[in-house]
Protein backbone atom coordinates (compact mmCIF):
# COMPACT_ATOMS: atom_id res chain seq x y z
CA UNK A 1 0.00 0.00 0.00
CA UNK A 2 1.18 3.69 -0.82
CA UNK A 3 2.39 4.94 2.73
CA UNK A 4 1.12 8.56 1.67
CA UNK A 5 -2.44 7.36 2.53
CA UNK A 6 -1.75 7.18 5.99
CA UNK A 7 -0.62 10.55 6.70
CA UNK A 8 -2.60 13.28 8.24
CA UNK A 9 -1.27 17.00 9.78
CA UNK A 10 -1.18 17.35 13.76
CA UNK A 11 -0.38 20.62 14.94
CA UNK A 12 2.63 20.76 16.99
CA UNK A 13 0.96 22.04 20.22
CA UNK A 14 -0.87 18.42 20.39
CA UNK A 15 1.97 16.81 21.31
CA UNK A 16 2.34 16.16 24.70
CA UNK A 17 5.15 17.08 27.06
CA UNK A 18 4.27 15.22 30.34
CA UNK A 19 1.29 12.82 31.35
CA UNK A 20 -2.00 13.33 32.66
CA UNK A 21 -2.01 13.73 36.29
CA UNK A 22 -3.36 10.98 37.47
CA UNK A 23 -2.56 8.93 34.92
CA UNK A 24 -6.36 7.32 34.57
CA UNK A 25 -7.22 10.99 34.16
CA UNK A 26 -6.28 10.82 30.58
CA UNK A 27 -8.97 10.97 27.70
CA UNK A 28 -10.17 7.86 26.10
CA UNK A 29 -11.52 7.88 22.67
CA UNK A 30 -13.38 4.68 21.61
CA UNK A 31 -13.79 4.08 18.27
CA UNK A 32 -16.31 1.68 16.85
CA UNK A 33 -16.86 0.78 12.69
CA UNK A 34 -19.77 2.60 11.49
CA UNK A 35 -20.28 4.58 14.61
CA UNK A 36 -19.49 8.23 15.75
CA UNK A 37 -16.53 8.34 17.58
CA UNK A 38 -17.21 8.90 21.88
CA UNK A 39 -15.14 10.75 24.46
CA UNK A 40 -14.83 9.21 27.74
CA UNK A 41 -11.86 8.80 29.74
CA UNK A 42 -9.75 6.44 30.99
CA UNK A 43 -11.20 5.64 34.82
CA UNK A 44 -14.15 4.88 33.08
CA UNK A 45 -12.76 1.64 31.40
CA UNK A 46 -14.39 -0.98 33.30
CA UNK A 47 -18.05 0.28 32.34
CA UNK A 48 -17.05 -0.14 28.92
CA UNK A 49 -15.74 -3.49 29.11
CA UNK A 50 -17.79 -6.99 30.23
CA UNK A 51 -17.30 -9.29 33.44
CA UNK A 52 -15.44 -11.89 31.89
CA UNK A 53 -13.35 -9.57 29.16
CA UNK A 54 -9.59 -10.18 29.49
CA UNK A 55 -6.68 -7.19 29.20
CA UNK A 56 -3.85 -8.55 28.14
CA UNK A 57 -0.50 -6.00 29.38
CA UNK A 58 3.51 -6.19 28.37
CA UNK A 59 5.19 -6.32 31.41
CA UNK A 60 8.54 -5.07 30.04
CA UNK A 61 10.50 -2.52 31.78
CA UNK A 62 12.78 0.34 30.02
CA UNK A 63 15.95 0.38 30.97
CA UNK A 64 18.57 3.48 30.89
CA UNK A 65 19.37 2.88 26.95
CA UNK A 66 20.66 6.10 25.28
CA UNK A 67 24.28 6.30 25.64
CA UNK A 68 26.64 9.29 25.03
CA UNK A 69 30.57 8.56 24.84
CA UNK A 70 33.60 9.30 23.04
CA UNK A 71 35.64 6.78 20.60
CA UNK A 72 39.28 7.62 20.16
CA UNK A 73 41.24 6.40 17.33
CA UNK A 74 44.79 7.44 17.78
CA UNK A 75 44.69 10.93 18.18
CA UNK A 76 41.19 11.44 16.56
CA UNK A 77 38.10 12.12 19.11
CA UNK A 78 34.67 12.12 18.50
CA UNK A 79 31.30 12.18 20.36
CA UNK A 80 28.71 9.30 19.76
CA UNK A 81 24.97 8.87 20.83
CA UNK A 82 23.81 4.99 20.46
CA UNK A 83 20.58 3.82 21.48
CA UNK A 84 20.27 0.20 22.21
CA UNK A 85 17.09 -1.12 20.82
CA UNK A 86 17.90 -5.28 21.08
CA UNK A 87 20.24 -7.33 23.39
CA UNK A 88 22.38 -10.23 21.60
CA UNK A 89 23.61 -11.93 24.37
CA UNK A 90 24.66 -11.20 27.98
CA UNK A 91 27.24 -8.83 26.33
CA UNK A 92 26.26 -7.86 23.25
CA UNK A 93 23.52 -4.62 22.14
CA UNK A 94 22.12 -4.01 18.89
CA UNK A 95 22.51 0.06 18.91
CA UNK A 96 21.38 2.77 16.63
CA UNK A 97 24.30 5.31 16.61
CA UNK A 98 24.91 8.95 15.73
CA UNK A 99 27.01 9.68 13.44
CA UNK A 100 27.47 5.76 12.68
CA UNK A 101 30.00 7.19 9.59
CA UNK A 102 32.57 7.60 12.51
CA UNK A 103 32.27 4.66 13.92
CA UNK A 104 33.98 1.38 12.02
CA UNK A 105 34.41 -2.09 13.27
CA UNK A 106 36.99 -2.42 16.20
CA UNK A 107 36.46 1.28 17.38
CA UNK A 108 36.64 1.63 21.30
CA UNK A 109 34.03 3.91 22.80
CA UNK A 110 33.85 4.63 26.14
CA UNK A 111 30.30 6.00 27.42
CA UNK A 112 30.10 8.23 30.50
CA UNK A 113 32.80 10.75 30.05
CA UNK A 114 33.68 13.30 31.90
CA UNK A 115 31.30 15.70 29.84
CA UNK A 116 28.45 13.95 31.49
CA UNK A 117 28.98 15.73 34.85
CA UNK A 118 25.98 13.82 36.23
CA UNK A 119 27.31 10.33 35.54
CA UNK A 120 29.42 8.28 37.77
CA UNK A 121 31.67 5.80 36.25
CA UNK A 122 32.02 4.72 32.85
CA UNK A 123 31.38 1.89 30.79
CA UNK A 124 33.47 0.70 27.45
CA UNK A 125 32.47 -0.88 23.96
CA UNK A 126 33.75 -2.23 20.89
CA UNK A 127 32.10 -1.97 17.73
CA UNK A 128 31.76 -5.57 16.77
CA UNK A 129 29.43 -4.85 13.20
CA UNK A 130 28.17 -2.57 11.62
CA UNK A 131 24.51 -3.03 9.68
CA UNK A 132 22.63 -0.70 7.73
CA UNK A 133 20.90 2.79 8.55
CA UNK A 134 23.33 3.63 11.45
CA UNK A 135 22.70 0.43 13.18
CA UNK A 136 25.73 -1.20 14.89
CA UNK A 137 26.81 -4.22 17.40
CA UNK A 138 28.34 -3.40 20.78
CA UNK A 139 30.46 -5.47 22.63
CA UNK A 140 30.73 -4.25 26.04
CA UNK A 141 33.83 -5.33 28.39
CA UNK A 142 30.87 -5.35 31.34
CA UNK A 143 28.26 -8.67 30.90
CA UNK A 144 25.23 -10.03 32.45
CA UNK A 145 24.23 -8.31 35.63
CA UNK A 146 27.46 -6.38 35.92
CA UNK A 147 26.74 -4.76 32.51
CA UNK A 148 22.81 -3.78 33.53
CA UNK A 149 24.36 -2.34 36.71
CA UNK A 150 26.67 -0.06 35.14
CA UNK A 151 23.69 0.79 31.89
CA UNK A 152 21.52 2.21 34.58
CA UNK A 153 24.93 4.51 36.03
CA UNK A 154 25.80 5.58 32.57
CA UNK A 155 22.38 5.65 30.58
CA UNK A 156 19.65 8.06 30.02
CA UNK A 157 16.05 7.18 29.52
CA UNK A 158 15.09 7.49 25.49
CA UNK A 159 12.73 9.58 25.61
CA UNK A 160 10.81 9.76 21.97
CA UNK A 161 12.35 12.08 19.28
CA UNK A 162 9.30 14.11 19.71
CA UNK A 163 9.92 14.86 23.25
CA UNK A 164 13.72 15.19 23.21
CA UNK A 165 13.53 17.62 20.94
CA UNK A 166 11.48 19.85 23.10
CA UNK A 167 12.57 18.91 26.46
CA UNK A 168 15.97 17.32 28.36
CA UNK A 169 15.00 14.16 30.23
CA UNK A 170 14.72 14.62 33.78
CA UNK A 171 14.55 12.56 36.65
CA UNK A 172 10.62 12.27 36.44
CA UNK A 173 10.87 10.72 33.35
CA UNK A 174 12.06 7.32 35.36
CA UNK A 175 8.85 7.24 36.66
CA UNK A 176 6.65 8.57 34.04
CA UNK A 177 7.95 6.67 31.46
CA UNK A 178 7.56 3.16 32.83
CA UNK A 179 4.47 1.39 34.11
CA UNK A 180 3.27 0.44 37.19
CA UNK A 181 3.32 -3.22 36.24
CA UNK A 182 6.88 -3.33 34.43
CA UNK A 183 9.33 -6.01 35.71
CA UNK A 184 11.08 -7.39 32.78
CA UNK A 185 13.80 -5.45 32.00
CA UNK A 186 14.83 -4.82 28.66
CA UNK A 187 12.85 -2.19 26.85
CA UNK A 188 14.06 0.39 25.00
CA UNK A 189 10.63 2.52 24.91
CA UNK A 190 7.54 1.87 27.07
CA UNK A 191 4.46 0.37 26.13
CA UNK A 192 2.80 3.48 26.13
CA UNK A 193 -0.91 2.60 26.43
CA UNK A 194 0.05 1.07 29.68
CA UNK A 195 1.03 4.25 31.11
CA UNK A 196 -2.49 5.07 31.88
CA UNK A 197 -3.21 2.37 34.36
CA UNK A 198 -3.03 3.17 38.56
CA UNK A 199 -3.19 0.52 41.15
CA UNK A 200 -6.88 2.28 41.91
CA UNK A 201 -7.73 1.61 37.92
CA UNK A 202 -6.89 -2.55 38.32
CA UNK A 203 -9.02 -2.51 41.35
CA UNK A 204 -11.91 -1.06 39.93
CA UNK A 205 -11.36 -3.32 36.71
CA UNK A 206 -10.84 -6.85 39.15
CA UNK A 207 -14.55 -5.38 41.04
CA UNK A 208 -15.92 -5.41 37.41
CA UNK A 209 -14.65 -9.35 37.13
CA UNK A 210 -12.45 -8.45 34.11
CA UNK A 211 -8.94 -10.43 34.23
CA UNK A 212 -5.61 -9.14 33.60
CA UNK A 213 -2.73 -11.03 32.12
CA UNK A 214 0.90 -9.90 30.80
CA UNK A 215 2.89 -11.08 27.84
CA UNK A 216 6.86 -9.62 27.66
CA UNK A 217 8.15 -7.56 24.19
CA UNK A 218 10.73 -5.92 24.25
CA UNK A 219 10.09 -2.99 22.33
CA UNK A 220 12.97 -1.51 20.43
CA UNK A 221 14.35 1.72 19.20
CA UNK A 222 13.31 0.76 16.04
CA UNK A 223 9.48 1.61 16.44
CA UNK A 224 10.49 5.33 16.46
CA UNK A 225 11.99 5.24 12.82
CA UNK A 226 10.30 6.82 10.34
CA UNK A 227 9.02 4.78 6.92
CA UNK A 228 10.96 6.65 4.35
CA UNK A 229 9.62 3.78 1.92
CA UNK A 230 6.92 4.87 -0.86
CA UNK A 231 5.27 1.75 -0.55
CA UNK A 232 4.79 -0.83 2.83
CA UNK A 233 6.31 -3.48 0.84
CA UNK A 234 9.74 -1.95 0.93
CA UNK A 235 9.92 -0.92 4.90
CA UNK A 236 11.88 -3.69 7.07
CA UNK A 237 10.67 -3.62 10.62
CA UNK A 238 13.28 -3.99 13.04
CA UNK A 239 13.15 -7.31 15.94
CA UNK A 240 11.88 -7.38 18.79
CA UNK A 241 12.14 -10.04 21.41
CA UNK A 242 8.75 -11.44 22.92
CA UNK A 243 7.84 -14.52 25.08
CA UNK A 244 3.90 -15.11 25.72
CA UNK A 245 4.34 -17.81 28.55
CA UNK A 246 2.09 -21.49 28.83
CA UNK A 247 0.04 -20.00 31.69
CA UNK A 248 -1.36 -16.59 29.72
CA UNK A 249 -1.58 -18.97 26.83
CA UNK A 250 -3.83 -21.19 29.12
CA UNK A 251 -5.43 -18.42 30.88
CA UNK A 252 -6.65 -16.58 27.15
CA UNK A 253 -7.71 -19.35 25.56
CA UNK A 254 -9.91 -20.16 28.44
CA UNK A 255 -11.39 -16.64 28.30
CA UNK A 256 -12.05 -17.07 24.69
CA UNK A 257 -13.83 -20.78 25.20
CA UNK A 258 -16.28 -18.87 27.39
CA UNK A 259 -17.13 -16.07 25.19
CA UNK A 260 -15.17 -13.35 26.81
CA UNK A 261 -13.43 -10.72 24.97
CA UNK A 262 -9.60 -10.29 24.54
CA UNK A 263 -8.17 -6.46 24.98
CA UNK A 264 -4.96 -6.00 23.94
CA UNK A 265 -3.08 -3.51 25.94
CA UNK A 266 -0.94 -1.58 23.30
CA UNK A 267 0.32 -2.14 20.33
CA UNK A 268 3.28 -4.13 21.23
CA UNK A 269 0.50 -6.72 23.14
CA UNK A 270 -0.98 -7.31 20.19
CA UNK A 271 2.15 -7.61 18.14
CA UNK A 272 3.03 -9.95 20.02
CA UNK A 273 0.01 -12.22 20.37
CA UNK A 274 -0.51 -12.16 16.40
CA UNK A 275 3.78 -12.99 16.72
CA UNK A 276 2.76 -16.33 18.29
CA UNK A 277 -1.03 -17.16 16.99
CA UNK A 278 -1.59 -19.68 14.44
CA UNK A 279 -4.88 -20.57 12.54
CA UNK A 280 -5.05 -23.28 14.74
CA UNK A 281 -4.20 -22.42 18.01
CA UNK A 282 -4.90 -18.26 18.40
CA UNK A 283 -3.02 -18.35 21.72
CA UNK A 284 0.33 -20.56 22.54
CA UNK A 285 3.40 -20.20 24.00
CA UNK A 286 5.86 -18.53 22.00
CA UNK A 287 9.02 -17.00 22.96
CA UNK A 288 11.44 -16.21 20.14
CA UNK A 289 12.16 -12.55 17.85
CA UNK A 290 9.19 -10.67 16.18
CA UNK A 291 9.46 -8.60 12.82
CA UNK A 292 5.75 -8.64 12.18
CA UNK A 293 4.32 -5.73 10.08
CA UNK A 294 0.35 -5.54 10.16
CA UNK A 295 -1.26 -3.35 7.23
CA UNK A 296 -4.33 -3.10 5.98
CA UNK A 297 -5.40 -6.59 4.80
CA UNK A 298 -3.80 -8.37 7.64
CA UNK A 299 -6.58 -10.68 9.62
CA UNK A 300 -6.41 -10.67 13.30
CA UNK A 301 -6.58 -13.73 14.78
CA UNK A 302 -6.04 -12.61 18.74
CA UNK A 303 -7.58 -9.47 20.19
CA UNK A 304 -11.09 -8.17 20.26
CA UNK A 305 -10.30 -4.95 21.24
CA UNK A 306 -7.11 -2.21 21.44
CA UNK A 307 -6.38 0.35 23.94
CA UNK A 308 -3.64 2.31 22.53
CA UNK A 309 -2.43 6.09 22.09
CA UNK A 310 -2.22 7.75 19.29
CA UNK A 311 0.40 7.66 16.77
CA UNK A 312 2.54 9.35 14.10
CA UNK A 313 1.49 9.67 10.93
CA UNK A 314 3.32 7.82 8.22
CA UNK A 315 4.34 5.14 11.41
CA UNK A 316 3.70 1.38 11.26
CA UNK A 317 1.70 1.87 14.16
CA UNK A 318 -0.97 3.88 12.87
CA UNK A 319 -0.63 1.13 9.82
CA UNK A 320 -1.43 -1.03 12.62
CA UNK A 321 -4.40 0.89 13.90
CA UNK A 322 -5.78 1.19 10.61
CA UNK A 323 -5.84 -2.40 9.88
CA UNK A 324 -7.75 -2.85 13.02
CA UNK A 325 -10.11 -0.81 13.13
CA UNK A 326 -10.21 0.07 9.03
CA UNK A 327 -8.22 3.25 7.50
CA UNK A 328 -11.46 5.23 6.98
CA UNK A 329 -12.87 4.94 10.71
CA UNK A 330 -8.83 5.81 12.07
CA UNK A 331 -8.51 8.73 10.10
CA UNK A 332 -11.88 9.85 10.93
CA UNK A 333 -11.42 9.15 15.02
CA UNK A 334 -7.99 11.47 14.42
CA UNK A 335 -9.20 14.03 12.59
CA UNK A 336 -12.08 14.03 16.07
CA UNK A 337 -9.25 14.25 18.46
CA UNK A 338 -7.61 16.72 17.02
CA UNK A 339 -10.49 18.56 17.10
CA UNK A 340 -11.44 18.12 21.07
CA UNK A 341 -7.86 18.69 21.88
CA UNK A 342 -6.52 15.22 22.52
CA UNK A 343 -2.69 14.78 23.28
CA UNK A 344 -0.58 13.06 21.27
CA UNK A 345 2.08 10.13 21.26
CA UNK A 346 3.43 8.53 24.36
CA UNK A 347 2.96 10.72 27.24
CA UNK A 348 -0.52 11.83 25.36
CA UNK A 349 -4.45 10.76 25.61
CA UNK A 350 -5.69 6.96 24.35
CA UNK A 351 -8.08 5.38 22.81
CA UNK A 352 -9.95 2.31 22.58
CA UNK A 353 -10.46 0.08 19.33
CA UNK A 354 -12.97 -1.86 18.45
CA UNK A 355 -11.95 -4.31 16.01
CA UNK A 356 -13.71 -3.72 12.57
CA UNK A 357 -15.64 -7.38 10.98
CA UNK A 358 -13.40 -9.32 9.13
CA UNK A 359 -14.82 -10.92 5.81
């Protein structure tokens, strides 16, 4: 499909900054086929879903990934940024880095110099590969737990290009960004949609006899880059590593036997699910590396429903969206919440999907 039909303008002033205060506070937009898009918000979740219904959460946890150091080569010196986005091994990153032209195999970068005032300690690389589109392979000296000890001395939270570019990261964002369920560490950006969920919020939704289960992706760096492709056939989606475990397996197909409804916490739940589903058997355990691009066309097989924010234009996520919920209806519900003032992106409002009838 031509990627210029999912575009759409958003003024820059709905972008949010910061998140709603408290986070259940947010607005919720649910969108249903054929029907006028509503405005509710986000406390009022468990009225709109059944006893019985199922929300299905990724548990992951972002770590301190964006990295600022300095690789000398003889007497040559030069900054670099790098962005992990997928662990190899117990001492091995898959990084995005700026400028990667700088950088060639065998370099030695150290991360946490002395320009980062804030920073104790450092932490040292070698380039081990280099890939396409800036992407490289870091071998640190540190491994296993040593190495995740010394990430979260050195490391900055990665906040979105959207916000960065407005704002420096500050120690709020440690707590903002990250959910109140997160304990798998490895994430490189949070599941957003999760953001909006309080420990008042699951109590309310367990009253209303809806279950809760978690899955684990790791989402990656790589679900900030842009398509520059003219056509979805030509953009490569980056991995991401994902395990849905035998019990939530269990657990969702018994909530499907009975007739109750599966709700897909963000984006990266549902990538996820569809990761491990097969004609056959819609939930299973699965752990293993995801590229999975949904577009238009694509039949779901997992979720009933999506909560999840809003997205970029152009992005595979609103791609996503739009095969959910059908390109017409999305660009119809964003064109509404534009128009009442929604925020945008990760730290913005959310919405809830109802998935359009599949032929």
């Amino acid at each position: 499909m031509r990627v210029d039909l999912f575009d759409f303008e958003l003024p820059d002033e709905r972008i949010a900054l910061r998140p709603a205060e408290p986070r259940d506070a947010a607005k919720l937009l649910v969108v249903r086929s054929g029907q006028p898009p509503e405005d509710r918000i986000v406390s009022e979740l468990p009225g709109l879903l059944r006893p019985g219904d199922a929300l299905v959460f990724n548990d992951t946890k972002v770590i301190p990934a964006q990295l600022t150091g300095l690789r000398r080569r003889d007497e040559a010196v030069a900054q670099i940024d790098a962005t992990l986005h997928m662990r190899v091994n117990e001492s091995r990153w898959k990084a995005f880095a700026r400028p990667a032209k700088r950088l060639v195999v065998g370099d030695r970068i150290r991360f946490g110099h002395q320009n980062n005032l804030c920073l104790l300690g450092s932490l040292d690389a070698t380039v081990a590969e280099k890939g396409e589109a800036g992407e490289v392979t870091l071998e640190f000296d540190l491994t296993g737990p040593a190495l995740d000890d010394a990430l979260r001395e050195v490391g900055h939270i990665p906040l979105p290009p959207y916000i960065a570019g407005k704002r420096a990261e500050d120690e709020r964002d440690r707590t903002d960004y990250q959910t109140i369920y997160a304990r798998e560490e490895g994430a490189v950006a949070a599941p957003t949609a999760g953001l909006h969920f309080t420990p008042g919020l699951f109590e309310a939704l367990e009253q209303a006899g809806i279950e809760r289960h978690f899955v684990t992706l790791h989402v990656g760096a790589g679900t900030f880059l842009p398509v520059k492709a003219d056509d979805t056939d030509d953009h490569r989606m980056h991995a991401e590593i994902g395990e849905v475990s035998a019990e939530t397996a269990a657990a969702l197909n018994a909530v499907r036997a009975r007739g109750g409804r599966i709700v897909a916490v963000g984006t990266t739940s549902l990538r996820l699910l569809e990761s491990a589903a097969t004609d056959d058997e819609p939930f299973r355990q699965w752990r293993g590396a995801t590229e999975i691009f949904i577009t238009p066309g694509y039949r779901f097989r997992t979720a009933d429903i999506l909560m999840t924010n809003f997205h970029l234009p152009r992005s595979t996520l609103f791609m996503l969206v739009s095969a959910f919920s059908g390109l017409g209806t999305m660009h119809a519900a964003y064109a509404h919440a534009i128009a009442q003032n929604y925020r945008f992106y990760s730290y913005g409002d959310t919405s809830l999907l109802f998935r359009e009838e599949q032929e």
